[in-house]
C-alpha atoms as a PDB file:
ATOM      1  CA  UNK A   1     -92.617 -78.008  75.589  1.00  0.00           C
ATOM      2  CA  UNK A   2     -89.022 -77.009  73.876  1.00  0.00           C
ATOM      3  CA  UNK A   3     -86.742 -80.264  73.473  1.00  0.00           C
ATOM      4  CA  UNK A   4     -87.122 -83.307  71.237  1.00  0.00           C
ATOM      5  CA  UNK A   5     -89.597 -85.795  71.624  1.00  0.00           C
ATOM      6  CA  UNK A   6     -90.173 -87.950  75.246  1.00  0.00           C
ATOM      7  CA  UNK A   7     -88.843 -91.410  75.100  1.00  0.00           C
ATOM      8  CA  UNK A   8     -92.165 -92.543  75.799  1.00  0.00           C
ATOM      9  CA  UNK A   9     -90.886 -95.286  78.749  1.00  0.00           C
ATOM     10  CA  UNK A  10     -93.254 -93.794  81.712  1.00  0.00           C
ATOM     11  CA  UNK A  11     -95.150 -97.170  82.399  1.00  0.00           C
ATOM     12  CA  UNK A  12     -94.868 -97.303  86.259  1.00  0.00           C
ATOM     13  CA  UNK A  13     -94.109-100.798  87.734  1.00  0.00           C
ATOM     14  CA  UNK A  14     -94.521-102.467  90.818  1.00  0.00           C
ATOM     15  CA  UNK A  15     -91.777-105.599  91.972  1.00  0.00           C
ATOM     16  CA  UNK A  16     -93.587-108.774  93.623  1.00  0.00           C
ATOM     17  CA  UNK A  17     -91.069-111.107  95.484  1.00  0.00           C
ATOM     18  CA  UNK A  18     -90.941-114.424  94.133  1.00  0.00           C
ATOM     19  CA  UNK A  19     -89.359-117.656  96.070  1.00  0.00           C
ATOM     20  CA  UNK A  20     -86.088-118.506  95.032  1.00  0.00           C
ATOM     21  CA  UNK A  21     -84.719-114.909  95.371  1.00  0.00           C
ATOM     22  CA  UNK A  22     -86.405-113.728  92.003  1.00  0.00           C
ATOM     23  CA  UNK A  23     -87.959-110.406  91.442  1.00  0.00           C
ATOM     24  CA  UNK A  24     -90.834-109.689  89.173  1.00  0.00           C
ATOM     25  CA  UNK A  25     -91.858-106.610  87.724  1.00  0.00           C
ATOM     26  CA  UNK A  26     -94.830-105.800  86.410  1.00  0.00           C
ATOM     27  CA  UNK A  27     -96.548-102.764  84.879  1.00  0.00           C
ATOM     28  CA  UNK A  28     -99.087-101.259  86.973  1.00  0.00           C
ATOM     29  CA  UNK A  29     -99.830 -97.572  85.868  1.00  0.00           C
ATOM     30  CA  UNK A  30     -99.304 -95.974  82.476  1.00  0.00           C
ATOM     31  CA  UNK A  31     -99.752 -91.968  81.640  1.00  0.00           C
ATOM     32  CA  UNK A  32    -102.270 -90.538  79.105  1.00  0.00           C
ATOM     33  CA  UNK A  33    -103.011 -87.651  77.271  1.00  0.00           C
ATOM     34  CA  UNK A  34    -105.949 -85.217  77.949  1.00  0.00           C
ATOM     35  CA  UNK A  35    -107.443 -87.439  74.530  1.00  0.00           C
ATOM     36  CA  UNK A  36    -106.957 -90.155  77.000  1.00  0.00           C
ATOM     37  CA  UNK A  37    -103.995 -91.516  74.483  1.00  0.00           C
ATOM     38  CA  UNK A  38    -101.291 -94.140  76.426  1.00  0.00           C
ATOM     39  CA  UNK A  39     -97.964 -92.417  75.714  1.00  0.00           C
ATOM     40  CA  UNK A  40     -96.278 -95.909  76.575  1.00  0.00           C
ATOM     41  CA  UNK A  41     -94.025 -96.193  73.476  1.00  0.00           C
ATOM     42  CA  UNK A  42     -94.986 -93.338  71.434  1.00  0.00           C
ATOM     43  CA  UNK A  43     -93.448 -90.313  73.493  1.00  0.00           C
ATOM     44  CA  UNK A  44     -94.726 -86.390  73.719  1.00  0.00           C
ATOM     45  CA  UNK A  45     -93.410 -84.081  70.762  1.00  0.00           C
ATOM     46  CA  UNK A  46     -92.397 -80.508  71.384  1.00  0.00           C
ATOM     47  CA  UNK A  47     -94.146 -77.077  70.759  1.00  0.00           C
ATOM     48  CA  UNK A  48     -90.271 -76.072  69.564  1.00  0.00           C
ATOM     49  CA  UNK A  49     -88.120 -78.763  68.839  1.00  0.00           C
ATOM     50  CA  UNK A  50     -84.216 -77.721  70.142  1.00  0.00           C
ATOM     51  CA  UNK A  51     -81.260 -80.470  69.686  1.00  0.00           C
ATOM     52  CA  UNK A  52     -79.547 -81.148  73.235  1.00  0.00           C
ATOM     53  CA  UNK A  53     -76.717 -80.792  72.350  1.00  0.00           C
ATOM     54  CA  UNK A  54     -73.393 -79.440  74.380  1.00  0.00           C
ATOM     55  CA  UNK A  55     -73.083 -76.627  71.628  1.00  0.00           C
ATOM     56  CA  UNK A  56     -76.673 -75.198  72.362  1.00  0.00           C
ATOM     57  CA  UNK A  57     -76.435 -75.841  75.782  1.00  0.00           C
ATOM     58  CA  UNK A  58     -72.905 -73.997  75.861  1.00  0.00           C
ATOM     59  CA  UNK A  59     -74.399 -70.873  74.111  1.00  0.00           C
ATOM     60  CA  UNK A  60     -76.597 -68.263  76.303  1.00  0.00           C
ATOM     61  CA  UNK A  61     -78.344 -67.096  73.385  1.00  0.00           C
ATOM     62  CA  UNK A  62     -80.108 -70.716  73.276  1.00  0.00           C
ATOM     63  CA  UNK A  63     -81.683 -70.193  77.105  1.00  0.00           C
ATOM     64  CA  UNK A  64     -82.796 -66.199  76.074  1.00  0.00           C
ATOM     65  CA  UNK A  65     -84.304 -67.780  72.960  1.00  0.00           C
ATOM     66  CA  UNK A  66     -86.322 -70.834  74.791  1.00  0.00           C
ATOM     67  CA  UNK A  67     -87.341 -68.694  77.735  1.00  0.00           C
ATOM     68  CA  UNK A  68     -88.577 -66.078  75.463  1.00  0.00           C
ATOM     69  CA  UNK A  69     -90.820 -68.479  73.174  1.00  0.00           C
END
């Protein structure tokens, strides 16, 4: 993975209807690594990590250079 690290927000939810008109939400699924790690809250870190920024993105060279690792 080239980037900077996940945000680590991939806990899947489900809504139940409540009376009144409220919603709630509720986690229901979470992901894990193959070390069967929860992610929730800690994010992924990259092989390579690249700044996103609109001066790497801007420059050609920066695509060559990930595609190429």
């Amino acid at each position: 993975m080239v980037g900077t690290r996940t945000a680590g927000e991939v806990l899947g939810g489900a809504n139940f209807i409540l009376p009144g008109g409220y919603t709630l939400r509720m986690p229901v699924a979470g992901w894990y690594t193959w070390q069967g790690e929860c992610i929730e809250g800690k994010g992924v870190e990259p092989d390579v990590t690249v700044e996103n920024t609109p001066e790497s993105l801007a420059n050609p060279q920066f695509f060559v250079d990930v595609f190429l690792f």
